[in-house]
C-alpha atoms as a PDB file:
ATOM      1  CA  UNK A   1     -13.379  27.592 -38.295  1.00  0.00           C
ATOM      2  CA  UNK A   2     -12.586  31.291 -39.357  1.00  0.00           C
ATOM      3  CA  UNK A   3     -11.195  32.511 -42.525  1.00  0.00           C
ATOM      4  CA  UNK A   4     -11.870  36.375 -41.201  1.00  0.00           C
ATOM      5  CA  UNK A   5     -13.689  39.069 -39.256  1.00  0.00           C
ATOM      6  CA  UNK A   6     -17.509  37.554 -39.314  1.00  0.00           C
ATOM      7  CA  UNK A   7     -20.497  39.051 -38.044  1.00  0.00           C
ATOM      8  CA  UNK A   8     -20.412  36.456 -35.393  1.00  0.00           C
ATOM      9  CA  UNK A   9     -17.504  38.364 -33.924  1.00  0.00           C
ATOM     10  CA  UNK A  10     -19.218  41.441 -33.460  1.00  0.00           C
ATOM     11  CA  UNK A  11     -22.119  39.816 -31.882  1.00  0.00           C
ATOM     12  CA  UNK A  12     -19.392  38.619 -29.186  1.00  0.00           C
ATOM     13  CA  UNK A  13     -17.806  41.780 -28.950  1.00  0.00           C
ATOM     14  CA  UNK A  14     -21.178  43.356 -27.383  1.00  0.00           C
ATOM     15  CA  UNK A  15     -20.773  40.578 -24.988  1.00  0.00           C
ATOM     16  CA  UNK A  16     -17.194  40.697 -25.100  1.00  0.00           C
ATOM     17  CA  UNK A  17     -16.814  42.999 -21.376  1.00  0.00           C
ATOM     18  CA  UNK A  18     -19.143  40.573 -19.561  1.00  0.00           C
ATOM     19  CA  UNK A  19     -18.039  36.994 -21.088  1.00  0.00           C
ATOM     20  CA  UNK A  20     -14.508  37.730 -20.480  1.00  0.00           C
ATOM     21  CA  UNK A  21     -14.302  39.783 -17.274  1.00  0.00           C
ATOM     22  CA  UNK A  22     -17.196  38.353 -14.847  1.00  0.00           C
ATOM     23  CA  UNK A  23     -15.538  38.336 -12.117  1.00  0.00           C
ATOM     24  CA  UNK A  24     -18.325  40.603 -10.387  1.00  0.00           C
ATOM     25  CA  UNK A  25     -20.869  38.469 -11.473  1.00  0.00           C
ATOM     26  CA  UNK A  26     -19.065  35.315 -10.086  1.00  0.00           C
ATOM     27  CA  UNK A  27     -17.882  36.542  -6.612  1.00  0.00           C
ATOM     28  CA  UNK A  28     -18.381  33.144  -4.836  1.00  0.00           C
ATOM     29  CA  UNK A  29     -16.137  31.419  -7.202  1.00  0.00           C
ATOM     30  CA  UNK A  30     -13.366  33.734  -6.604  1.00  0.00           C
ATOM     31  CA  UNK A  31      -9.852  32.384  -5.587  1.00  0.00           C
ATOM     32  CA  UNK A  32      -7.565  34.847  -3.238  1.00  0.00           C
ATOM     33  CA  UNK A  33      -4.319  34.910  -3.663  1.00  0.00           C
ATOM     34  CA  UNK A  34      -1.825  34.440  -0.655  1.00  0.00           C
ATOM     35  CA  UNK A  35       1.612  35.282  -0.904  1.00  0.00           C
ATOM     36  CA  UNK A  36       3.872  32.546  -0.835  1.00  0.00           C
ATOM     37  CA  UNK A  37       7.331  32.368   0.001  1.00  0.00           C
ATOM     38  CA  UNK A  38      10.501  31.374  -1.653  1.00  0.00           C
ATOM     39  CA  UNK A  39       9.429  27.364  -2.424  1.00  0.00           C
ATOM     40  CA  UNK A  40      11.614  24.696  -1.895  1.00  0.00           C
ATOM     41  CA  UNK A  41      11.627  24.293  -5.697  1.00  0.00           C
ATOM     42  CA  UNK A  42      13.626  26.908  -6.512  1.00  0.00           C
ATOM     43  CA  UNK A  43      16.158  26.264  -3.506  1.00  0.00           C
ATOM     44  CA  UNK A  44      16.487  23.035  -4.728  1.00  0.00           C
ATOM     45  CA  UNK A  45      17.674  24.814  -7.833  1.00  0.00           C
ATOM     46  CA  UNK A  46      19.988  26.477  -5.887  1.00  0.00           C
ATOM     47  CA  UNK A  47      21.639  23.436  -4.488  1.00  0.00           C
ATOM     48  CA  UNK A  48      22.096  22.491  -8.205  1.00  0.00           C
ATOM     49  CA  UNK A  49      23.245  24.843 -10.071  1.00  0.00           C
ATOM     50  CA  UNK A  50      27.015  24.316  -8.964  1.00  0.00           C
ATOM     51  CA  UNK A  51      26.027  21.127 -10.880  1.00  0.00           C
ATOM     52  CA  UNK A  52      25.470  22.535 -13.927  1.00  0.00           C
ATOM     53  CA  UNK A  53      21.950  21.082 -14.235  1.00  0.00           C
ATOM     54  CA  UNK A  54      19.473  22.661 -16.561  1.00  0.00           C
ATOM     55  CA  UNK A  55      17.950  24.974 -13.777  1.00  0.00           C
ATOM     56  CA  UNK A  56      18.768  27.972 -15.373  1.00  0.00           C
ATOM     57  CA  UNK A  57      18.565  31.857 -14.086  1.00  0.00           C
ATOM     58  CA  UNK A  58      15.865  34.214 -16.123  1.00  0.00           C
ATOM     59  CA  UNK A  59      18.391  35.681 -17.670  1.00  0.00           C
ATOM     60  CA  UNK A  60      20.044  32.908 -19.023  1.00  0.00           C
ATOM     61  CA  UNK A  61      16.907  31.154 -19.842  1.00  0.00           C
ATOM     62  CA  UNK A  62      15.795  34.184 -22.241  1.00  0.00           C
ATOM     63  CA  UNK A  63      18.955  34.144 -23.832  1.00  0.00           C
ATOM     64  CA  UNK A  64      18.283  30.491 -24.319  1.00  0.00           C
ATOM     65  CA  UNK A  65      14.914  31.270 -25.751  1.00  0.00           C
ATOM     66  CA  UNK A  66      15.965  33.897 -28.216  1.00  0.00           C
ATOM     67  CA  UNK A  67      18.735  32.285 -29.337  1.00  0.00           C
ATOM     68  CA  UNK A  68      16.108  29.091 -30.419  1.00  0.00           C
ATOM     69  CA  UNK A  69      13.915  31.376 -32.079  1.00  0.00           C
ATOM     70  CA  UNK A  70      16.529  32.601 -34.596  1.00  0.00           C
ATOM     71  CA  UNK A  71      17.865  28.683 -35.363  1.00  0.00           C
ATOM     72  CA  UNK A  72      14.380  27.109 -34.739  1.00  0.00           C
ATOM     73  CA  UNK A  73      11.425  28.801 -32.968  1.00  0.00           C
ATOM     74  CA  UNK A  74       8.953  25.491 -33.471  1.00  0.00           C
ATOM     75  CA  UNK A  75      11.413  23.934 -31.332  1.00  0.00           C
ATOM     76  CA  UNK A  76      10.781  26.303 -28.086  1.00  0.00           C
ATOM     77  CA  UNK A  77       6.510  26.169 -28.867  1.00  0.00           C
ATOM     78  CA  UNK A  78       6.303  22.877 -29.597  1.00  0.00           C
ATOM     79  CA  UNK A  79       8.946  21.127 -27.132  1.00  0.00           C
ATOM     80  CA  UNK A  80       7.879  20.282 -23.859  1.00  0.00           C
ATOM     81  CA  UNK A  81      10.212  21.975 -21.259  1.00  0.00           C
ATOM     82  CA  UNK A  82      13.296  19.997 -20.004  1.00  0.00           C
ATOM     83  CA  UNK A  83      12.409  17.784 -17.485  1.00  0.00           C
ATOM     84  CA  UNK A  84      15.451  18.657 -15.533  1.00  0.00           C
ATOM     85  CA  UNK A  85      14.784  22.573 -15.480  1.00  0.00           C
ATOM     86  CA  UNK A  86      12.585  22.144 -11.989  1.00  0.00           C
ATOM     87  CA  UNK A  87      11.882  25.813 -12.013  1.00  0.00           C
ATOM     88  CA  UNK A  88       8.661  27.678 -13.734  1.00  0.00           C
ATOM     89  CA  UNK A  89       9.204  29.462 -16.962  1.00  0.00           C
ATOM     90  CA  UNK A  90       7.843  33.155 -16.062  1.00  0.00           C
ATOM     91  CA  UNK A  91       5.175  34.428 -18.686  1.00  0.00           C
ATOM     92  CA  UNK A  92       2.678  37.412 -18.887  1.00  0.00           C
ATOM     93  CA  UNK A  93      -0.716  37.214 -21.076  1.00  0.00           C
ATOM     94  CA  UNK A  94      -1.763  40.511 -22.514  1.00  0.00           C
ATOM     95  CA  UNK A  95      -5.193  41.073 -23.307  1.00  0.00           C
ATOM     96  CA  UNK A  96      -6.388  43.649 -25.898  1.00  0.00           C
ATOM     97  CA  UNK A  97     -10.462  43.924 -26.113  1.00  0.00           C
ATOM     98  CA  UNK A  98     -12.112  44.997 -29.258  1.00  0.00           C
ATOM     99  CA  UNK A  99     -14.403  44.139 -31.721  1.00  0.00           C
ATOM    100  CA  UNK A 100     -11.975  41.069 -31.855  1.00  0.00           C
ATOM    101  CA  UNK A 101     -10.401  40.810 -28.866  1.00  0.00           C
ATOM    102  CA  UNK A 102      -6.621  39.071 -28.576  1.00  0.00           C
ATOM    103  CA  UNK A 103      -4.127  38.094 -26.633  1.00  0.00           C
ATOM    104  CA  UNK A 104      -0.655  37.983 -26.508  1.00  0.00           C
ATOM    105  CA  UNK A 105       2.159  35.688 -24.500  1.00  0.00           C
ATOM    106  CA  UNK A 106       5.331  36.839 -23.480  1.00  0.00           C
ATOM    107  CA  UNK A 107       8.144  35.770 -21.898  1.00  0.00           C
ATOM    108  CA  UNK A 108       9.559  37.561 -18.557  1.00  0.00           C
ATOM    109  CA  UNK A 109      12.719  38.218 -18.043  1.00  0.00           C
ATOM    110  CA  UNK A 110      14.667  39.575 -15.129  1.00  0.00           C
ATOM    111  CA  UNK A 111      11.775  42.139 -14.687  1.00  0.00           C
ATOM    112  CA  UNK A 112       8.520  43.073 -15.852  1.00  0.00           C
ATOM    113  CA  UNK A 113       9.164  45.356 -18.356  1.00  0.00           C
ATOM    114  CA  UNK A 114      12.069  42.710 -20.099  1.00  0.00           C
ATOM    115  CA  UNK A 115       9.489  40.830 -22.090  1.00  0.00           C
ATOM    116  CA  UNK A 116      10.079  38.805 -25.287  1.00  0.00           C
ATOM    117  CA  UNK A 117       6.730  37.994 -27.391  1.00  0.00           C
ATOM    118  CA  UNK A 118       6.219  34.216 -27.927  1.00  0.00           C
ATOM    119  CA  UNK A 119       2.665  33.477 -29.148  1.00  0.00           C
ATOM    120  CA  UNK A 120      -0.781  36.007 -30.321  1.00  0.00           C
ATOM    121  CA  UNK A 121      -4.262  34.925 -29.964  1.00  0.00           C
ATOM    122  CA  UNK A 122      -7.629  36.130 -31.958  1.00  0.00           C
ATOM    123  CA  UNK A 123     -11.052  35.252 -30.213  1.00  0.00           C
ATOM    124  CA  UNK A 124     -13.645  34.637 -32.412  1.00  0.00           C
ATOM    125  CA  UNK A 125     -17.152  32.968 -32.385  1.00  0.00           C
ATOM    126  CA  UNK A 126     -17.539  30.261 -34.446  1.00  0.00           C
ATOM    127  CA  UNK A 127     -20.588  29.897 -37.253  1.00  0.00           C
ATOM    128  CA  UNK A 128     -22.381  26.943 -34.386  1.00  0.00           C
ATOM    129  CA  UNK A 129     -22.025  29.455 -31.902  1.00  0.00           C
ATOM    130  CA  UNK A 130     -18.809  27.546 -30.276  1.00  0.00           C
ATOM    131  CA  UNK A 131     -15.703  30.010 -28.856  1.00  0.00           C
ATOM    132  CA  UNK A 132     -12.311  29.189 -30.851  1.00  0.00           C
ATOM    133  CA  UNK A 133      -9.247  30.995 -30.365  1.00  0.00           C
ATOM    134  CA  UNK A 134      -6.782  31.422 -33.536  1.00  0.00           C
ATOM    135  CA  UNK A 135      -3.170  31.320 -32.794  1.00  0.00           C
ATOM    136  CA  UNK A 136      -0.247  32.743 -34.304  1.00  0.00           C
ATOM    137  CA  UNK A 137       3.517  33.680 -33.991  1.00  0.00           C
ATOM    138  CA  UNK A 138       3.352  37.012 -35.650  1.00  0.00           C
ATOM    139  CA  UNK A 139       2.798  39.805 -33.083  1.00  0.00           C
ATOM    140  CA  UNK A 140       2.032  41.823 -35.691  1.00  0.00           C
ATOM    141  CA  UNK A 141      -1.219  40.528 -37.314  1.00  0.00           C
ATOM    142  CA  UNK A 142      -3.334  39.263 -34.302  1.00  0.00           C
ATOM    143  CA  UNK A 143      -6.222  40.650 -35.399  1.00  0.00           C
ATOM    144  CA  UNK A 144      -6.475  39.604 -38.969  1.00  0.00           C
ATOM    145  CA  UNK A 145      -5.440  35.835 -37.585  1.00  0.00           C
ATOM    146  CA  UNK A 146      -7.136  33.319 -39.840  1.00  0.00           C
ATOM    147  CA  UNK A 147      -6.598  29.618 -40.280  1.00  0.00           C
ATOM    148  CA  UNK A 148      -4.120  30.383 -42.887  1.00  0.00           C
ATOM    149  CA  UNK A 149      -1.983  32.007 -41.426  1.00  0.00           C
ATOM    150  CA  UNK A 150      -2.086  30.386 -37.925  1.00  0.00           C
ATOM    151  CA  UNK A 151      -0.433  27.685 -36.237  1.00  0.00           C
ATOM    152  CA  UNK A 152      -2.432  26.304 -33.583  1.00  0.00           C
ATOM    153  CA  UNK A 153      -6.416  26.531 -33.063  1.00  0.00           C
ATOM    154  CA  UNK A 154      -8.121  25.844 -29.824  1.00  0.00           C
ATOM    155  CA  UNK A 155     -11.856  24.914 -30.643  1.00  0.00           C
ATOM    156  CA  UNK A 156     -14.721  24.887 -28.231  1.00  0.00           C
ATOM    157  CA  UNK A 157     -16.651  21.150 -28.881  1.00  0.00           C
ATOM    158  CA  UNK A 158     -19.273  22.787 -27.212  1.00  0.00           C
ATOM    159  CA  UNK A 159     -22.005  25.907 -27.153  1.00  0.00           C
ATOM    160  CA  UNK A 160     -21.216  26.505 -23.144  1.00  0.00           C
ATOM    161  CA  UNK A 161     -17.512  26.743 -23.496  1.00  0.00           C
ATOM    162  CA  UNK A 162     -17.063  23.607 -21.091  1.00  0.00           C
ATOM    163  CA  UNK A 163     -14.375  21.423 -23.573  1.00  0.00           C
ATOM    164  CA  UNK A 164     -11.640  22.466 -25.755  1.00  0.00           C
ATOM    165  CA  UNK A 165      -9.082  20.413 -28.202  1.00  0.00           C
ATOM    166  CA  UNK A 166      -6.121  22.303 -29.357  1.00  0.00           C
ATOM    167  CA  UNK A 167      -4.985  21.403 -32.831  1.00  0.00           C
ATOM    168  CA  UNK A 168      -1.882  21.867 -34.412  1.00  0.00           C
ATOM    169  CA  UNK A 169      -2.586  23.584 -37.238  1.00  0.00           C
ATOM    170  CA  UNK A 170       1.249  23.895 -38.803  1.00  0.00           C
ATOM    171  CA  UNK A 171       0.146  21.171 -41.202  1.00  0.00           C
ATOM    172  CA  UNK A 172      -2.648  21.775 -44.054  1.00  0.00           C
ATOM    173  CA  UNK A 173      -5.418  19.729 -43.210  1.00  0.00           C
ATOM    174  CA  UNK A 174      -9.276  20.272 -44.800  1.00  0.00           C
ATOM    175  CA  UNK A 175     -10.368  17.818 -41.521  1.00  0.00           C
ATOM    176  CA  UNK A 176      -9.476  18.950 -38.162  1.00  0.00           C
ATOM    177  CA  UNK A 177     -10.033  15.804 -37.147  1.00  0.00           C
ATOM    178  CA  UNK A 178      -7.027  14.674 -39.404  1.00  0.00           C
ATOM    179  CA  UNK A 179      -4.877  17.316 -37.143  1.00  0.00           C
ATOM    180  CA  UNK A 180      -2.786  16.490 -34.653  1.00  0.00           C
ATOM    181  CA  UNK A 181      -4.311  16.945 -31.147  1.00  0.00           C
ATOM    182  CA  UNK A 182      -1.921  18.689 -28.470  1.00  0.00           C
ATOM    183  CA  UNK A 183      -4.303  19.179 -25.340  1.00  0.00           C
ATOM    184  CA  UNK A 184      -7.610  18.894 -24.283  1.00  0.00           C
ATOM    185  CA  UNK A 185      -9.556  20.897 -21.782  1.00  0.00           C
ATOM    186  CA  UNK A 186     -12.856  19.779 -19.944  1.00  0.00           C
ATOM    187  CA  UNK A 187     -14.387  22.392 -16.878  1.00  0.00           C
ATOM    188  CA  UNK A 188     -17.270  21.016 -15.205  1.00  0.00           C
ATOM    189  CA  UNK A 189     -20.583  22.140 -16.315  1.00  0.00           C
ATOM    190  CA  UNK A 190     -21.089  24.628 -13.684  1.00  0.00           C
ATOM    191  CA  UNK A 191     -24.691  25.523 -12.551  1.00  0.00           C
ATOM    192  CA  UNK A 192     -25.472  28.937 -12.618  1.00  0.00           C
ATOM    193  CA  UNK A 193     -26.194  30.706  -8.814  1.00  0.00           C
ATOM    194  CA  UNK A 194     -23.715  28.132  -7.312  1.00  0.00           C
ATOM    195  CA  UNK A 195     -20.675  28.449  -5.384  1.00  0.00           C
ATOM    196  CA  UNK A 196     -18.950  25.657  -6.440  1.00  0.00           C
ATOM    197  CA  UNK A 197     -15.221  26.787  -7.787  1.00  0.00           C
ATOM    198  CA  UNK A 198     -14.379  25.801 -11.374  1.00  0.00           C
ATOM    199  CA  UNK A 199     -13.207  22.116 -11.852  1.00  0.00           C
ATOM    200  CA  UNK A 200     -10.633  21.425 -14.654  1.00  0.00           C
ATOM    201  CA  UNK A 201      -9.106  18.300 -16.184  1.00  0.00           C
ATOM    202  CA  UNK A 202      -6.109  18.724 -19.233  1.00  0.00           C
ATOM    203  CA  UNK A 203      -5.599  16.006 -21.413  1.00  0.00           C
ATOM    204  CA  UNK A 204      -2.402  15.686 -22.780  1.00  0.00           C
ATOM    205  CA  UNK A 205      -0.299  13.214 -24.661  1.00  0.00           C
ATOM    206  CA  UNK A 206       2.637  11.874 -22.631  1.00  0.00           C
ATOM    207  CA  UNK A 207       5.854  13.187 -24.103  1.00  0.00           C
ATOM    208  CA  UNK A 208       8.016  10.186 -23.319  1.00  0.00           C
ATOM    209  CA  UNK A 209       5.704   7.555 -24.860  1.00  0.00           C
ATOM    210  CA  UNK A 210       5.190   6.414 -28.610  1.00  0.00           C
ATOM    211  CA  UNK A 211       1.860   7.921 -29.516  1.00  0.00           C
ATOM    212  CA  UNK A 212      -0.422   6.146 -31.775  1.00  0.00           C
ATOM    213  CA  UNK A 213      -1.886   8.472 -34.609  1.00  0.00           C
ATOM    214  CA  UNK A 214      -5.451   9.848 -33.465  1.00  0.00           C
ATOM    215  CA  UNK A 215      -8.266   7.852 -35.691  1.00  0.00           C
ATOM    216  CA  UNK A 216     -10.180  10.082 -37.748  1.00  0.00           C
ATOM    217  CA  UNK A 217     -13.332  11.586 -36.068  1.00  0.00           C
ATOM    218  CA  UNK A 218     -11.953  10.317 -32.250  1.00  0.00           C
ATOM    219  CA  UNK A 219     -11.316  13.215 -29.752  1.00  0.00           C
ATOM    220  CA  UNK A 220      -8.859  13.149 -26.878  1.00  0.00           C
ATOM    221  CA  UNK A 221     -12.175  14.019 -24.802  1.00  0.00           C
ATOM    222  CA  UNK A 222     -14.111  10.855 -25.997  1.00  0.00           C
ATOM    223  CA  UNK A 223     -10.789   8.781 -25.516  1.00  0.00           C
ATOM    224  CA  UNK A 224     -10.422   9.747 -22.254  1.00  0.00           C
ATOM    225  CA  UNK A 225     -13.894   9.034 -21.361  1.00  0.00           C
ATOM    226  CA  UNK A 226     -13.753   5.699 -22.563  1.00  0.00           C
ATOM    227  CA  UNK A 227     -11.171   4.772 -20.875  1.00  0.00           C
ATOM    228  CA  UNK A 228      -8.614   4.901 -22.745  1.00  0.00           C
ATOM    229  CA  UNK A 229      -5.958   6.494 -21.549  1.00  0.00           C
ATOM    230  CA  UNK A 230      -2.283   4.441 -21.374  1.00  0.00           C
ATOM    231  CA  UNK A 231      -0.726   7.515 -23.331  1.00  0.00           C
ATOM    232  CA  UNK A 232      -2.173  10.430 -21.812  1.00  0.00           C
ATOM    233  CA  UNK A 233      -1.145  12.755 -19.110  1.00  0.00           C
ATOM    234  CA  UNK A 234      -4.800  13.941 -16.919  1.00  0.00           C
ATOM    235  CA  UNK A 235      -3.949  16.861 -14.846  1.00  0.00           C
ATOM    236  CA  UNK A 236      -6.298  18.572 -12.642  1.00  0.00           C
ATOM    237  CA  UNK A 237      -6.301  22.094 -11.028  1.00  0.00           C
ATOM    238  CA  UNK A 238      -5.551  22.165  -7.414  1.00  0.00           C
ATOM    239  CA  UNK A 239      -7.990  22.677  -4.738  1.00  0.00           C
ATOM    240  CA  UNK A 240      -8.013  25.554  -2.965  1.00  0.00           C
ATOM    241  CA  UNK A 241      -8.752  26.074   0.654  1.00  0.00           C
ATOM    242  CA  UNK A 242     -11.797  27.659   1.970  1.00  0.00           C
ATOM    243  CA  UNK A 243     -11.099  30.254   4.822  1.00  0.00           C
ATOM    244  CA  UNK A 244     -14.116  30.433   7.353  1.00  0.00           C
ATOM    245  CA  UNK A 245     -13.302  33.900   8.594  1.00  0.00           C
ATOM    246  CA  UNK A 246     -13.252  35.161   4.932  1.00  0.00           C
ATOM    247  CA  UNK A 247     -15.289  33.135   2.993  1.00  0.00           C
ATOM    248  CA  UNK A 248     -13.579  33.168   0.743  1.00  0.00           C
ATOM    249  CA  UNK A 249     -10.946  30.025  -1.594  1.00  0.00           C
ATOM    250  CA  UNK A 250      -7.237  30.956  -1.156  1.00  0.00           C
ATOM    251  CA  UNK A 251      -4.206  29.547  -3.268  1.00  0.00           C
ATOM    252  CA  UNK A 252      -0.315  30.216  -2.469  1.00  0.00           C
ATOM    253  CA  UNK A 253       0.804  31.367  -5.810  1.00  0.00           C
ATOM    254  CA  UNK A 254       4.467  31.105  -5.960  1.00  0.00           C
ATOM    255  CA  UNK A 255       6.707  34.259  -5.879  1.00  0.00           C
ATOM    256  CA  UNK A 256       3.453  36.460  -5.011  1.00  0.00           C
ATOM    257  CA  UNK A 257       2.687  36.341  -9.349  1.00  0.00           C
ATOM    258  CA  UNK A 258      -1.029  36.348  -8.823  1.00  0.00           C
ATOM    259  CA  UNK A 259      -2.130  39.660  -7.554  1.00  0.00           C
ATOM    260  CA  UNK A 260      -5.673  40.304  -7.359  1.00  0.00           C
ATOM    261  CA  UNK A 261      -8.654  37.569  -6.396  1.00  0.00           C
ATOM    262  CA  UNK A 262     -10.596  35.773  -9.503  1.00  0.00           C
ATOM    263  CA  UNK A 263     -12.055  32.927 -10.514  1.00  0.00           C
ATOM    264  CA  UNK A 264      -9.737  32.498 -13.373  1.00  0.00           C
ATOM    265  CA  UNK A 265      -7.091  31.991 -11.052  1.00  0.00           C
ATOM    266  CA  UNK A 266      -5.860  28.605 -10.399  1.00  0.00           C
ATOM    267  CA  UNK A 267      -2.875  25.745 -10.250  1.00  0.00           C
ATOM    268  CA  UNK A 268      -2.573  22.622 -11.933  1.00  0.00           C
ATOM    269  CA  UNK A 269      -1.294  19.504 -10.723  1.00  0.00           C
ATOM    270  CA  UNK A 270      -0.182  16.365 -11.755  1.00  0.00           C
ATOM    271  CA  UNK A 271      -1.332  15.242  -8.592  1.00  0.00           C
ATOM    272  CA  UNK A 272      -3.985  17.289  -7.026  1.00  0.00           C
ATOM    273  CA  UNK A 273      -4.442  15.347  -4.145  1.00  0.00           C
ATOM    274  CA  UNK A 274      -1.122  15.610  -2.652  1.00  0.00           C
ATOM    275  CA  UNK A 275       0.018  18.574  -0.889  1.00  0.00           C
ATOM    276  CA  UNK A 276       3.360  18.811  -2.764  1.00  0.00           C
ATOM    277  CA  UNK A 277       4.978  21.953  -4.611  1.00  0.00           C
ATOM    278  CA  UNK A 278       6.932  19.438  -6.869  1.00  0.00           C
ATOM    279  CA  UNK A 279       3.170  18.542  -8.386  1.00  0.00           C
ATOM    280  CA  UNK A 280       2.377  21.903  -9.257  1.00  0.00           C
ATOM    281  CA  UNK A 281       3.242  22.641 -13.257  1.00  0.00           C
ATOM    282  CA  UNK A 282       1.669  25.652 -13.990  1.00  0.00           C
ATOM    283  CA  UNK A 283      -0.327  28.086 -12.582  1.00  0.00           C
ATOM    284  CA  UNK A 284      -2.378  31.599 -13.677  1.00  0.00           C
ATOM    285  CA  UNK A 285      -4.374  34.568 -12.650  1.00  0.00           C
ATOM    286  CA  UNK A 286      -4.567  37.960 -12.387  1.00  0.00           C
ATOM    287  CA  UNK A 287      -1.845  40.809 -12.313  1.00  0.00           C
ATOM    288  CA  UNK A 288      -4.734  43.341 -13.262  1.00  0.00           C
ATOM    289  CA  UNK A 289      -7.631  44.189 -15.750  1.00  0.00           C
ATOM    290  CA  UNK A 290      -5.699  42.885 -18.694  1.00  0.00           C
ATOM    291  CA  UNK A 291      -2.506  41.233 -17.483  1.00  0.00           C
ATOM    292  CA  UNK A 292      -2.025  37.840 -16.105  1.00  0.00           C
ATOM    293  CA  UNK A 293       0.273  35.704 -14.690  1.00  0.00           C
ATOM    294  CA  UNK A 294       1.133  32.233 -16.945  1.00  0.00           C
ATOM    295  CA  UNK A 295       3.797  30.294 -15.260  1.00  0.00           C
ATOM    296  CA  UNK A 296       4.831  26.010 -16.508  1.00  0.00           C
ATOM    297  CA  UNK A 297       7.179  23.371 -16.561  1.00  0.00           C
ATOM    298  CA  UNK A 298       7.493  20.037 -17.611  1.00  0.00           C
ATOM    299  CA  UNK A 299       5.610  18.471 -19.407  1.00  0.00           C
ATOM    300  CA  UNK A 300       4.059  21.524 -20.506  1.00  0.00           C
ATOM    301  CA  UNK A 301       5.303  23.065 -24.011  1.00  0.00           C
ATOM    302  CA  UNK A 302       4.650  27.140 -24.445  1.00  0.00           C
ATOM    303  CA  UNK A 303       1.460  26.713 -26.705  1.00  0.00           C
ATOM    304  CA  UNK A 304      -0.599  24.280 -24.980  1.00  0.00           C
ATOM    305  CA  UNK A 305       0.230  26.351 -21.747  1.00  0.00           C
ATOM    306  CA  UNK A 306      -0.708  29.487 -23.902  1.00  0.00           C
ATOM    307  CA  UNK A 307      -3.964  27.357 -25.064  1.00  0.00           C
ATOM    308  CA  UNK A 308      -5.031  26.119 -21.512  1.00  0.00           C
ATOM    309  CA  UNK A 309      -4.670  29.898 -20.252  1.00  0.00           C
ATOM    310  CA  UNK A 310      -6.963  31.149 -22.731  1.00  0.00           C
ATOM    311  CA  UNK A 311     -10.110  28.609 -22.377  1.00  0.00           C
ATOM    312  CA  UNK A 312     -10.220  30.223 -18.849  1.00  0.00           C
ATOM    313  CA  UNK A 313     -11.701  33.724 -21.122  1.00  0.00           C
ATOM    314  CA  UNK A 314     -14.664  32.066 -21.707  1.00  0.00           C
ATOM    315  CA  UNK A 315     -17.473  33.078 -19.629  1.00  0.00           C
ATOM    316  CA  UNK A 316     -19.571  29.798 -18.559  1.00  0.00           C
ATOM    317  CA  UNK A 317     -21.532  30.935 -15.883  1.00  0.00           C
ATOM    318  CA  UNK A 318     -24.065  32.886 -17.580  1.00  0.00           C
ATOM    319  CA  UNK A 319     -27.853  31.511 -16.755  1.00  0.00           C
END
């Protein structure tokens, strides 16, 4: 856990181009993005929104979201979207590299320059060697983030950056174990020199059930691999398809968002088996060097989206 700037983090900044922009190194693995056209989502939206349902226009929707900031801004991070609102919430991921490098999540509204900050990330290497990544709501002191003055922490369980529990971390705790769990990441253990594309499963507690407290020292990870799973959510990311002529994987990214190929790029789905748009609840990739695309819905709140997006930084190919 960090308190400040260690030594640790300036080891990882040396590393810092390589472990978070690989992409050259992991050309196989990339996923293409294919324009997609208007989905039948959104013109389902259309149909109701003489109904006043909570589909709501990106304009509206931001005025929503800055209006629950100034009353009660834990509501917006912490909430999961309406179920209702069928559409994506639009957001943008900034990322600033340095000797600690961080992030930052906005909103988009109706273009992309109208952005409203949400959430700020820190990277920093842990004392075990594990990846964490410090979370605040100040946009102003990313790179000072500590756990003092953050609210969430997504911690790497492991040295290859394969599993990742995001903690609340609103509420004092000297146990992290003790803290409340909002998400869980696993990739699969990729081996280096393959093609295979990244695998992911999220964890997540399902919002309409009565959760029973976490016991102390059990991870959603270890639950879930025991079987026990009656109140969680498993999502997986969707498979893309494999063009022959190309060689290369290919998503449909709704409203073109995605814009260059990566292996960071992908879509999760409640079910990834079935071919349906209605499954999708969040995808992300690339706009350019340092700007992606971050796109959810139900039951997705802002910071576990913001948290899933950012274990995808973590280089785990290298041999």
């Amino acid at each position: 856990m960090a308190d400040s700037l260690t030594q640790n983090d300036e080891i990882f900044a040396r590393n810092d181009e390589f472990d978070e922009d690989e992409d050259h190194a992991n050309q196989p693995q990339q996923i293409v993005p294919k324009h997609h056209p208007k989905s039948s989502i959104d013109s389902k939206a259309d149909d109701k929104q003489d109904n006043q349902t909570l589909m709501i226009a990106a304009t509206n929707f931001k005025y929503d979201i800055d209006k629950i900031f100034k009353t009660d801004k834990d509501t917006y991070l912490y909430t999961s979207i309406p179920k209702d609102h069928l559409g994506f919430v639009p957001c943008r991921i900034t990322r600033h590299k340095g000797v600690s490098t961080t992030f930052h999540m906005y909103f988009e509204g109706q273009n992309e320059n109208d952005l409203t900050f949400l959430l700020t990330a820190r990277k920093h290497l842990s004392l075990n060697g594990h990846s964490e990544y410090i979370i605040g709501i100040d946009e102003n002191i990313s790179k000072t983030l500590t756990d003092g003055n953050s609210v969430a922490l997504l911690k790497g369980m492991n040295i290859i950056g394969s599993e990742y529990v995001l903690y609340d971390q609103r509420f004092c705790s000297t146990n992290p174990q003790n803290k409340e769990q909002l998400a869980a990441i696993v990739y699969n253990e990729h081996i280096f020199g393959s093609k295979d594309i990244r695998k992911l499963t999220v964890l997540l507690r399902d919002p309409e059930k009565t959760v029973e407290p976490t016991k102390e020292h059990e991870v959603l990870i270890n639950q879930w691999r025991a079987g026990h799973t009656t109140d969680l959510i498993e999502i997986k990311n969707k498979t893309p398809e494999y063009n022959e002529e190309s060689k290369k994987y290919i998503l449909n990214f709704f409203e073109n968002r995605v814009k260059l190929p990566s292996h960071k790029n992908f879509q999760l789905c409640t079910s990834p088996g079935e071919n349906h748009e209605d499954n999708i609840i969040m995808q992300f990739g690339r706009i350019d060097d340092n700007n992606f695309a971050l796109d959810y819905r139900y039951p997705l709140t802002a910071i576990q989206a913001f948290g899933i997006a950012l274990s995808s930084f973590h280089n785990r190919f290298r041999p």
